[in-house]
PDB file of N, CA and C in Angstrom:
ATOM      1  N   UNK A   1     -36.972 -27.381  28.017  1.00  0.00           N
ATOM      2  CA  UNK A   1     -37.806 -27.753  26.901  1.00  0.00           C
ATOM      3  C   UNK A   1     -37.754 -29.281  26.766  1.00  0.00           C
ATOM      4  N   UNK A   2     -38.766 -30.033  26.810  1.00  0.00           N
ATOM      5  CA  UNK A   2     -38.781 -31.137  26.785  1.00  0.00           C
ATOM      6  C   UNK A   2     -39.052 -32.213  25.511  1.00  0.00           C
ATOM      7  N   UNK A   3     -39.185 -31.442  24.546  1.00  0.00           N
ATOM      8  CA  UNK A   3     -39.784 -31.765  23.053  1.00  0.00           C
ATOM      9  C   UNK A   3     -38.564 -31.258  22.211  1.00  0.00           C
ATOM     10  N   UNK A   4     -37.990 -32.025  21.095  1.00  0.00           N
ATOM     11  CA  UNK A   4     -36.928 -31.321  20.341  1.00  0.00           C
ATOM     12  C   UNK A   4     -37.892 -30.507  19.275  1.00  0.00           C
ATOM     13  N   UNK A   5     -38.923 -30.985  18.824  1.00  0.00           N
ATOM     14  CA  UNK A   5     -40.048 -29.871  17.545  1.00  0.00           C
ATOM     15  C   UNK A   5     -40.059 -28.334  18.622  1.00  0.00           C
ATOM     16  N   UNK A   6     -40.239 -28.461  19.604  1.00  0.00           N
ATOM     17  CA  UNK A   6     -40.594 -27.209  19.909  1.00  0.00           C
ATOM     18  C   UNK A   6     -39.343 -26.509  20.040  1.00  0.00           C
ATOM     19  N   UNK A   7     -37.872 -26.895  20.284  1.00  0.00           N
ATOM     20  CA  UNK A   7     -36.803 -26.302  19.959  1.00  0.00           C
ATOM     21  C   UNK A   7     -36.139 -26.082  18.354  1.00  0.00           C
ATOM     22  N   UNK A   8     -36.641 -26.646  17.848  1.00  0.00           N
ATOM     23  CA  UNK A   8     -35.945 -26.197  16.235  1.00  0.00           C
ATOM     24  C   UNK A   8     -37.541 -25.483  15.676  1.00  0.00           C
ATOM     25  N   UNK A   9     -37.081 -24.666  14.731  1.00  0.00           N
ATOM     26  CA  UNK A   9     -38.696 -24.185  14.263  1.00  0.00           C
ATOM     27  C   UNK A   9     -38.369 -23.942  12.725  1.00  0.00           C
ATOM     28  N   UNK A  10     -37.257 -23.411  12.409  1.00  0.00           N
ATOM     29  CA  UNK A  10     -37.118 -23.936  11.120  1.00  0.00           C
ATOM     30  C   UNK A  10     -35.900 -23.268  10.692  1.00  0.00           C
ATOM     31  N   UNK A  11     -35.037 -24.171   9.631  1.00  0.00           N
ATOM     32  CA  UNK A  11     -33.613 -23.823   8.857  1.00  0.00           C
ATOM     33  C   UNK A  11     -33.647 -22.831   8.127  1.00  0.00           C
ATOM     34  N   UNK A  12     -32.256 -22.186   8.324  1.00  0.00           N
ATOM     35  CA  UNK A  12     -32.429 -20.871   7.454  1.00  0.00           C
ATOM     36  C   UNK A  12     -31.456 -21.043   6.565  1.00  0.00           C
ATOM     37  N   UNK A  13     -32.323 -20.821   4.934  1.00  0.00           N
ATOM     38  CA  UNK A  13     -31.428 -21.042   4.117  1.00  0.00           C
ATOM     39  C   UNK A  13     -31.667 -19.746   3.034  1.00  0.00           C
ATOM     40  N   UNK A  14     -30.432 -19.260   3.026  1.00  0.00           N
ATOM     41  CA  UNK A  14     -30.377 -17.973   2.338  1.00  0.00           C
ATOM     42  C   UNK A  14     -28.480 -18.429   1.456  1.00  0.00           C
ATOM     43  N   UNK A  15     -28.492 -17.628   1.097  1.00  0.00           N
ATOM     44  CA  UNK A  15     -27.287 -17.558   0.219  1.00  0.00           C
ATOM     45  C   UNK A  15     -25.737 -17.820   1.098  1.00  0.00           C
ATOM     46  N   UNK A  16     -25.679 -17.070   2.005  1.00  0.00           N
ATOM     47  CA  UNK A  16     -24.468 -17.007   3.306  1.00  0.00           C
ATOM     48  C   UNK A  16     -24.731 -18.484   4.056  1.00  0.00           C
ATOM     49  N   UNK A  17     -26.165 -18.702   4.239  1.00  0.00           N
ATOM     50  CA  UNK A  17     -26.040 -20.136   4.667  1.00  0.00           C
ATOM     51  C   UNK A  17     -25.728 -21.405   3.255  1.00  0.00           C
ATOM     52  N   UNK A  18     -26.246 -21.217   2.432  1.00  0.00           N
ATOM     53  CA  UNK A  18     -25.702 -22.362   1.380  1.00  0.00           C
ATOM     54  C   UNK A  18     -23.997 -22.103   1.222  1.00  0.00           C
ATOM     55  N   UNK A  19     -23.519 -21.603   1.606  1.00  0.00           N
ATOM     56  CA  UNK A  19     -22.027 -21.245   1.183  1.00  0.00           C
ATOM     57  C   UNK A  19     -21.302 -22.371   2.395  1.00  0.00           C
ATOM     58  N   UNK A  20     -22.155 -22.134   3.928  1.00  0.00           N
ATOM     59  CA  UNK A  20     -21.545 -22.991   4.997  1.00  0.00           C
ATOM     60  C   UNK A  20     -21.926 -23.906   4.872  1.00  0.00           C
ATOM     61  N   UNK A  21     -22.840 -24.532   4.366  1.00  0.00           N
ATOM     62  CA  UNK A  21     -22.705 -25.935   4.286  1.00  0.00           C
ATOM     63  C   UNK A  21     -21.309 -26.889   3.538  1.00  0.00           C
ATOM     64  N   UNK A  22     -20.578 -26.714   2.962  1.00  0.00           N
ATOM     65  CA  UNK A  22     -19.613 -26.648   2.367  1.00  0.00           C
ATOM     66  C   UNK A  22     -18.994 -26.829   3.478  1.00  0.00           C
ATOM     67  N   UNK A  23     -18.640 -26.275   4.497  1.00  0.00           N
ATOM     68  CA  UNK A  23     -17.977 -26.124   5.638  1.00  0.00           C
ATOM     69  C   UNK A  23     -18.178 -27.713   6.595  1.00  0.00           C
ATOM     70  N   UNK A  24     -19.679 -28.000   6.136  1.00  0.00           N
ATOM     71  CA  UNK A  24     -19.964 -28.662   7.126  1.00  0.00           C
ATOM     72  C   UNK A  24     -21.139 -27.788   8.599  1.00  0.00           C
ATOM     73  N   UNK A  25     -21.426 -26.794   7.921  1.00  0.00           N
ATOM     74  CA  UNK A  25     -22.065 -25.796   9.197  1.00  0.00           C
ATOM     75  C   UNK A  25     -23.779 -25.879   8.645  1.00  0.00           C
ATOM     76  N   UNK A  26     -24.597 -25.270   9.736  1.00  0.00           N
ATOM     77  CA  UNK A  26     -25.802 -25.363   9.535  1.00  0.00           C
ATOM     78  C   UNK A  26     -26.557 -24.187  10.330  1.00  0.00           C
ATOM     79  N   UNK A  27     -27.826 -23.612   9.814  1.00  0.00           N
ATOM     80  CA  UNK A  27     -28.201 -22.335  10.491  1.00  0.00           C
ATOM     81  C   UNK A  27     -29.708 -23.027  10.543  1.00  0.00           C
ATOM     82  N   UNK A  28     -30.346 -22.460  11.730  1.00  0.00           N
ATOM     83  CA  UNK A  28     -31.604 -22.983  12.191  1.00  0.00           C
ATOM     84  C   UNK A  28     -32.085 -21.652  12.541  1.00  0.00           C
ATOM     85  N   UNK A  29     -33.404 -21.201  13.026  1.00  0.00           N
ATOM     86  CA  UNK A  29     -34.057 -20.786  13.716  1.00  0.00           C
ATOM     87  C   UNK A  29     -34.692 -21.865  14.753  1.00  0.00           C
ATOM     88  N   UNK A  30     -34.070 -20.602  16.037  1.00  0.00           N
ATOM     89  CA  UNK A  30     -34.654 -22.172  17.289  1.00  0.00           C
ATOM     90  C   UNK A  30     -35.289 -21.176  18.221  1.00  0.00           C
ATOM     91  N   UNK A  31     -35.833 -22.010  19.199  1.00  0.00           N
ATOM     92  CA  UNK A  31     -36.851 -21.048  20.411  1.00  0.00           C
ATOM     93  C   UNK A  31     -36.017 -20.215  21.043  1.00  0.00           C
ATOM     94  N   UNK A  32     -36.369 -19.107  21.319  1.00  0.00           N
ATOM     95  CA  UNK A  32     -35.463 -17.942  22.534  1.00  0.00           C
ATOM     96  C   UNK A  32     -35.346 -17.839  23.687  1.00  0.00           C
ATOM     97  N   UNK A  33     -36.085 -19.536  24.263  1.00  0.00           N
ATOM     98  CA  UNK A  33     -35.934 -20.289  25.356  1.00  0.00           C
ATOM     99  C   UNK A  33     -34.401 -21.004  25.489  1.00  0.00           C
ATOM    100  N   UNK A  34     -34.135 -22.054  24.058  1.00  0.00           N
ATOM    101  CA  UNK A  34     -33.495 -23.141  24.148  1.00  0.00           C
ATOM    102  C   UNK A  34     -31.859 -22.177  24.484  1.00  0.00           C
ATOM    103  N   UNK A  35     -31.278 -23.481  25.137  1.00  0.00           N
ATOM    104  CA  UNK A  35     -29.998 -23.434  25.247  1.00  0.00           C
ATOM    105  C   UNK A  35     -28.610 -23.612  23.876  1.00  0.00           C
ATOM    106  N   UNK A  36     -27.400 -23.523  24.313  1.00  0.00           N
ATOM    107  CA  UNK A  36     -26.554 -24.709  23.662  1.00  0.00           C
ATOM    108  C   UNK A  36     -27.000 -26.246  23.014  1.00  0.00           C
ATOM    109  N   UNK A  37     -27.233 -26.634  24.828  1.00  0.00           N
ATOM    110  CA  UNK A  37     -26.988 -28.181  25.132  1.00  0.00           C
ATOM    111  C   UNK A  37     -28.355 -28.472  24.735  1.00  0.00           C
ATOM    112  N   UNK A  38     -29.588 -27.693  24.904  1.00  0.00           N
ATOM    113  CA  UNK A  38     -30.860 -28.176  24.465  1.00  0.00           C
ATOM    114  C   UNK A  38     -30.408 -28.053  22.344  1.00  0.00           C
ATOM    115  N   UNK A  39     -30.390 -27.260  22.287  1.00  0.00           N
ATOM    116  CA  UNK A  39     -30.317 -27.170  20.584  1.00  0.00           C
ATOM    117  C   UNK A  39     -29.857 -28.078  19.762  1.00  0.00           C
ATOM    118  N   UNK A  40     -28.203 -28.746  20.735  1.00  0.00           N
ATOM    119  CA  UNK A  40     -26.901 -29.776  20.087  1.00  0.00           C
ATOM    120  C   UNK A  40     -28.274 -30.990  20.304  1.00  0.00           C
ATOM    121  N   UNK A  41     -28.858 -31.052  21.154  1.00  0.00           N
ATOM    122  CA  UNK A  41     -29.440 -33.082  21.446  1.00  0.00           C
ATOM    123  C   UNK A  41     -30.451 -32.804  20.753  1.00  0.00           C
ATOM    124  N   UNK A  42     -31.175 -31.420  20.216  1.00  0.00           N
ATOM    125  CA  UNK A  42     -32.573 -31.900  19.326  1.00  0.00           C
ATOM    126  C   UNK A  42     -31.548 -31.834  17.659  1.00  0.00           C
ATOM    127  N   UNK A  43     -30.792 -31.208  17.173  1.00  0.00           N
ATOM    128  CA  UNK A  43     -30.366 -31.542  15.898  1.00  0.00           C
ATOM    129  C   UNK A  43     -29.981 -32.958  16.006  1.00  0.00           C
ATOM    130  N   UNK A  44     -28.711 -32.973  17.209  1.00  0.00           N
ATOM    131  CA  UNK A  44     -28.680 -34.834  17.245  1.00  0.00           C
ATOM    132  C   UNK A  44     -29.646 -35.695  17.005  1.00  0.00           C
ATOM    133  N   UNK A  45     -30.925 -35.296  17.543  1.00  0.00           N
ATOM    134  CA  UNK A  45     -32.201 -36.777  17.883  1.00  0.00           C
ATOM    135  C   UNK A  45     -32.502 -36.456  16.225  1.00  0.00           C
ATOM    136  N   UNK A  46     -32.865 -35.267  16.333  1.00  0.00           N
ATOM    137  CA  UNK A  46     -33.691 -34.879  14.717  1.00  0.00           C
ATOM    138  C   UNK A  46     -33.112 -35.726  13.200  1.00  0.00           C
ATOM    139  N   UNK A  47     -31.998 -35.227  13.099  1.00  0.00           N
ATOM    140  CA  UNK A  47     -31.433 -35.643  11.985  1.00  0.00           C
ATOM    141  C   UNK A  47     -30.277 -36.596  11.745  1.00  0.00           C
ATOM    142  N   UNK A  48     -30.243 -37.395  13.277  1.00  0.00           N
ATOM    143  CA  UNK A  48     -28.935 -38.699  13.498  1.00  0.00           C
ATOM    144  C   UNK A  48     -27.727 -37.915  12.686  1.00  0.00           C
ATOM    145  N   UNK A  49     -27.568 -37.454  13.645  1.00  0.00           N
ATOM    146  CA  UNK A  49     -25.932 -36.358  13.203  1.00  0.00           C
ATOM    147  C   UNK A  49     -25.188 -36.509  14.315  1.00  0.00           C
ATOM    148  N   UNK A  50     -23.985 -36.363  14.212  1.00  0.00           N
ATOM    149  CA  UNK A  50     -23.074 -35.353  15.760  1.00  0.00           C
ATOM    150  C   UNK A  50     -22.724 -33.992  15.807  1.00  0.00           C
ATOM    151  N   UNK A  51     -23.297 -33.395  16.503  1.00  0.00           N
ATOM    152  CA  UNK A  51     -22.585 -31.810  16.327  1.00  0.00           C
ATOM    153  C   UNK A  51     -21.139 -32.340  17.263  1.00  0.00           C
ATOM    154  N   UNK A  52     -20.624 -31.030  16.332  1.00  0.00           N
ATOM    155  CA  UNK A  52     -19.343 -30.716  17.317  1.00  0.00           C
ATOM    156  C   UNK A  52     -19.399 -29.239  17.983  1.00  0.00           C
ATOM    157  N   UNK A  53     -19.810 -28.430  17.329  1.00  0.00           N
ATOM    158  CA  UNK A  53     -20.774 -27.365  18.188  1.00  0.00           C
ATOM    159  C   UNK A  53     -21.641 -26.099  17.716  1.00  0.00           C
ATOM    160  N   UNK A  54     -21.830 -25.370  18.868  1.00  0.00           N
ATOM    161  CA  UNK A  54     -22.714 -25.005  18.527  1.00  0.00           C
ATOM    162  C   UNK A  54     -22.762 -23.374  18.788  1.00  0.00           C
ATOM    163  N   UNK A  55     -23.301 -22.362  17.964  1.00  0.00           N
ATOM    164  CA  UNK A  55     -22.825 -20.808  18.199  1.00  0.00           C
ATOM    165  C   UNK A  55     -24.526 -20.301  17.934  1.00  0.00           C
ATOM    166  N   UNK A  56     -24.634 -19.325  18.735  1.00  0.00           N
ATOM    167  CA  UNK A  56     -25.432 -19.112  18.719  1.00  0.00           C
ATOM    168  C   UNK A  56     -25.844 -16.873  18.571  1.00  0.00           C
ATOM    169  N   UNK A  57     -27.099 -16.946  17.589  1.00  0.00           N
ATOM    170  CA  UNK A  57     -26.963 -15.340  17.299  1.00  0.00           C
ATOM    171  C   UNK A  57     -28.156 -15.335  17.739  1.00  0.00           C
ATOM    172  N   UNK A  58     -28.527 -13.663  18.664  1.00  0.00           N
ATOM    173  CA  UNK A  58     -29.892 -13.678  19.086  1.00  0.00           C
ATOM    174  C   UNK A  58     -30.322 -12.224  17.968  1.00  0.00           C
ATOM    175  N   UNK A  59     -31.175 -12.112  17.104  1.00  0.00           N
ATOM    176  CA  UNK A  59     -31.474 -11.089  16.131  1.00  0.00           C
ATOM    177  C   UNK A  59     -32.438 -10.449  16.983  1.00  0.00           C
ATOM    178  N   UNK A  60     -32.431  -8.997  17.124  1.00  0.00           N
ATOM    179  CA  UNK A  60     -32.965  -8.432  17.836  1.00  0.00           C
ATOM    180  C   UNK A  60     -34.287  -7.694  17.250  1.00  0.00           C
ATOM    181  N   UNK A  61     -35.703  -7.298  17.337  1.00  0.00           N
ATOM    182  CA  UNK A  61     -36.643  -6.745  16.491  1.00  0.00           C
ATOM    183  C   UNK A  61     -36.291  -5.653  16.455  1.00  0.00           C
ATOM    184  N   UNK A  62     -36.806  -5.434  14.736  1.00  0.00           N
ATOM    185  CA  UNK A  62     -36.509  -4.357  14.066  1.00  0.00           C
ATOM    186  C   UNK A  62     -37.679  -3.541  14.064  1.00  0.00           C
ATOM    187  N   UNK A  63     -37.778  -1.943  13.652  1.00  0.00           N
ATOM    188  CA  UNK A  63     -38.809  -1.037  13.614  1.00  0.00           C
ATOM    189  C   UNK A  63     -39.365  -1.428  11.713  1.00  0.00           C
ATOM    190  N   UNK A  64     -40.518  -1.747  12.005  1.00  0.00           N
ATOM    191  CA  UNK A  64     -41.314  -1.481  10.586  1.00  0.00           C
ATOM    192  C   UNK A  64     -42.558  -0.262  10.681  1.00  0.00           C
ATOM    193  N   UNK A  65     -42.999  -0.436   9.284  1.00  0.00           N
ATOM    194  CA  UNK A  65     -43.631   0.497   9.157  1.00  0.00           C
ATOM    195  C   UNK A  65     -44.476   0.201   7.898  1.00  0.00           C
ATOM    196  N   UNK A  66     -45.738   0.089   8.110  1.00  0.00           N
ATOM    197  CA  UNK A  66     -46.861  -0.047   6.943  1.00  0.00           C
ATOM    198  C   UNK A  66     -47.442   1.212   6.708  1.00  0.00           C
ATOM    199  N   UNK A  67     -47.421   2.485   5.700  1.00  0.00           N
ATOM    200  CA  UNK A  67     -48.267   3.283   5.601  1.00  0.00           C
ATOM    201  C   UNK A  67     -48.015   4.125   6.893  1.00  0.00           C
ATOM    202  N   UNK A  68     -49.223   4.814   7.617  1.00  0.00           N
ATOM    203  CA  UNK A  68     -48.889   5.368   9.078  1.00  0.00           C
ATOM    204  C   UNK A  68     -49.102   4.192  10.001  1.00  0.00           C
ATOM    205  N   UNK A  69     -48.786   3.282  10.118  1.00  0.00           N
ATOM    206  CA  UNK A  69     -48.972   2.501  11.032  1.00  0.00           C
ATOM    207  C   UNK A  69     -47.340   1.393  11.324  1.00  0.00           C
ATOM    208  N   UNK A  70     -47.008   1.937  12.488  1.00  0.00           N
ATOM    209  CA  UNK A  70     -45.370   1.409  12.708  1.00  0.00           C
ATOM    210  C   UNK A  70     -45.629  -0.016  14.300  1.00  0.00           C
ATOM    211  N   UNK A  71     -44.745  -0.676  13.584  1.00  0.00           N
ATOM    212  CA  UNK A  71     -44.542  -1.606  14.560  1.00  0.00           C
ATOM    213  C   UNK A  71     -43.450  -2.012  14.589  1.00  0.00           C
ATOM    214  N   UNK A  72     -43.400  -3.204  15.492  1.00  0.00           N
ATOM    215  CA  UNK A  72     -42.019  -3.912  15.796  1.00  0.00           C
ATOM    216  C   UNK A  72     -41.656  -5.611  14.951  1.00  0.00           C
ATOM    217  N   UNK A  73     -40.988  -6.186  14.176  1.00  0.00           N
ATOM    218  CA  UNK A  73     -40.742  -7.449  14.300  1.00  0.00           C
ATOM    219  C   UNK A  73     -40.493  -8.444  15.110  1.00  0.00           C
ATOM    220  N   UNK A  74     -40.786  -9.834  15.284  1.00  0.00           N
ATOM    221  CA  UNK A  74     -40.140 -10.535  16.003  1.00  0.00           C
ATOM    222  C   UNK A  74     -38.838 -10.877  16.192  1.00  0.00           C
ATOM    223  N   UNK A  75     -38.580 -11.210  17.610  1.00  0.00           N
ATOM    224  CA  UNK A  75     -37.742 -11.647  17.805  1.00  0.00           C
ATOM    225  C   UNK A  75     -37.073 -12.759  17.791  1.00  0.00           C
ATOM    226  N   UNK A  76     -35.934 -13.351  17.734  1.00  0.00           N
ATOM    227  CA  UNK A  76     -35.681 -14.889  17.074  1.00  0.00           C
ATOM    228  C   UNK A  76     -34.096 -14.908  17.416  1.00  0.00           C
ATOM    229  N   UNK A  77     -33.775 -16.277  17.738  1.00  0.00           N
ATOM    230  CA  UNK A  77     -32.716 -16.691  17.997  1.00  0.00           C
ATOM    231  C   UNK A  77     -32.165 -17.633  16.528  1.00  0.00           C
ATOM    232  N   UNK A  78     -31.189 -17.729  16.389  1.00  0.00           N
ATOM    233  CA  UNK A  78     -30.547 -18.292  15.442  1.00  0.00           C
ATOM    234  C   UNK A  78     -29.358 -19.052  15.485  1.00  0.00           C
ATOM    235  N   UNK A  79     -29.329 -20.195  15.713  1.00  0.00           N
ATOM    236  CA  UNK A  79     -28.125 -21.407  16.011  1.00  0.00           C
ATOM    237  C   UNK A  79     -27.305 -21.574  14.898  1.00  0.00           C
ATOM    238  N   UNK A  80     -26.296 -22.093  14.575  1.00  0.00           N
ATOM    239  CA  UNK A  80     -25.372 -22.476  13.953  1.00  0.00           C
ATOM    240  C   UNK A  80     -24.705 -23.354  14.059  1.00  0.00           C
ATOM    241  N   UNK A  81     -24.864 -24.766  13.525  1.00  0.00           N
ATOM    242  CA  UNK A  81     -24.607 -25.668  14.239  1.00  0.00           C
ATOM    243  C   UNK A  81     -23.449 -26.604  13.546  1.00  0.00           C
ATOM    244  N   UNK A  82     -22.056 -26.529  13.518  1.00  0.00           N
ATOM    245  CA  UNK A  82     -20.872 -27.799  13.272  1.00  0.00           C
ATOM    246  C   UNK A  82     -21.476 -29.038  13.751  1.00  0.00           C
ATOM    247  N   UNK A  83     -21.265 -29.565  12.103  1.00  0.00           N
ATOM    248  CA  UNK A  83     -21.262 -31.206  12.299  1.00  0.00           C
ATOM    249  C   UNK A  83     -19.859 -31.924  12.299  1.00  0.00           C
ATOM    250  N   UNK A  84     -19.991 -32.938  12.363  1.00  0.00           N
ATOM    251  CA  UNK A  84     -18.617 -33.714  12.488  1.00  0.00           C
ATOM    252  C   UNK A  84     -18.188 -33.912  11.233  1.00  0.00           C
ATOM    253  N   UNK A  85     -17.129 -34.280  10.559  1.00  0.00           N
ATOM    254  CA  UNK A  85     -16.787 -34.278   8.928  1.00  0.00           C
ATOM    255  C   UNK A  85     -17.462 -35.887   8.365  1.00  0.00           C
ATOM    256  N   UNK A  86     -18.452 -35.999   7.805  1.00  0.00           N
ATOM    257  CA  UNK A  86     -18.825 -36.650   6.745  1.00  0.00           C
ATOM    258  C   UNK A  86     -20.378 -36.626   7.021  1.00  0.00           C
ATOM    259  N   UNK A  87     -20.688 -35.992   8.158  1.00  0.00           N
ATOM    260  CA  UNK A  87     -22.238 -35.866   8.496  1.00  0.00           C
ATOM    261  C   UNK A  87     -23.227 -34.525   7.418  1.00  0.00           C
ATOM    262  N   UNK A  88     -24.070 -34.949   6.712  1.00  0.00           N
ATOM    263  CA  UNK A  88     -24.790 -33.751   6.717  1.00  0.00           C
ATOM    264  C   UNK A  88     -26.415 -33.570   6.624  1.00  0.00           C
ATOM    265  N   UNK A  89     -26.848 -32.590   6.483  1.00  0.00           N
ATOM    266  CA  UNK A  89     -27.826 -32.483   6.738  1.00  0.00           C
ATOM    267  C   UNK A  89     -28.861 -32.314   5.426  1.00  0.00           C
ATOM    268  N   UNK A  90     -29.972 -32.933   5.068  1.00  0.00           N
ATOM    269  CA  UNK A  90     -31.149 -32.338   3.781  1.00  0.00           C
ATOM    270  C   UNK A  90     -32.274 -32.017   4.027  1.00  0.00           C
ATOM    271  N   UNK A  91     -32.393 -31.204   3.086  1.00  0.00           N
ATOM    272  CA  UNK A  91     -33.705 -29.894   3.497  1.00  0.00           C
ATOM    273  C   UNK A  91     -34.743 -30.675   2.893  1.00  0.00           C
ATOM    274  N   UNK A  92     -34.730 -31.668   2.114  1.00  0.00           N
ATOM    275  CA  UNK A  92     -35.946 -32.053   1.378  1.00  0.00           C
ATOM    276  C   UNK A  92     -37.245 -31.806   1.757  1.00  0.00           C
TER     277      UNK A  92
END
């Protein structure tokens, strides 16, 4: 991937993630292409941070169902990304 926009697609902020920030941690939704090492250099370029690293969850699609009509959700990868201690990140 040669573009860091096309590797981050957007932060996930739910309740379990506002708790890690505290930590110093951060949750993204990123492409189900990108790597580690691609994910760590686009938060780096993106938001002049240092990770220290990086974990990664792949969420697998789920079965839905509208009425009689059933389908599948997307699929999506989900990073987690340690910063270094005094770095952080804003959603503004």
């Amino acid at each position: 991937m040669n573009n860091y926009l096309d590797i981050i697609i957007a932060p996930v902020i739910t309740e379990k993630t506002a708790n890690m920030e505290a930590e110093g941690k951060y949750a993204f939704k990123v492409s189900t292409k990108a790597n580690k090492t691609e994910i760590k250099q686009a938060i780096e370029k993106k938001f002049n941070v240092k990770v220290v690293a990086v974990n990664i969850v792949n969420s697998h699609p789920k079965k839905k169902r509208v009425g009689k009509y059933t389908g599948m959700t997307n699929k999506y990868k989900k990073a987690i990304v340690s910063l270094a201690k005094g770095d952080t990140i804003s959603f503004n």
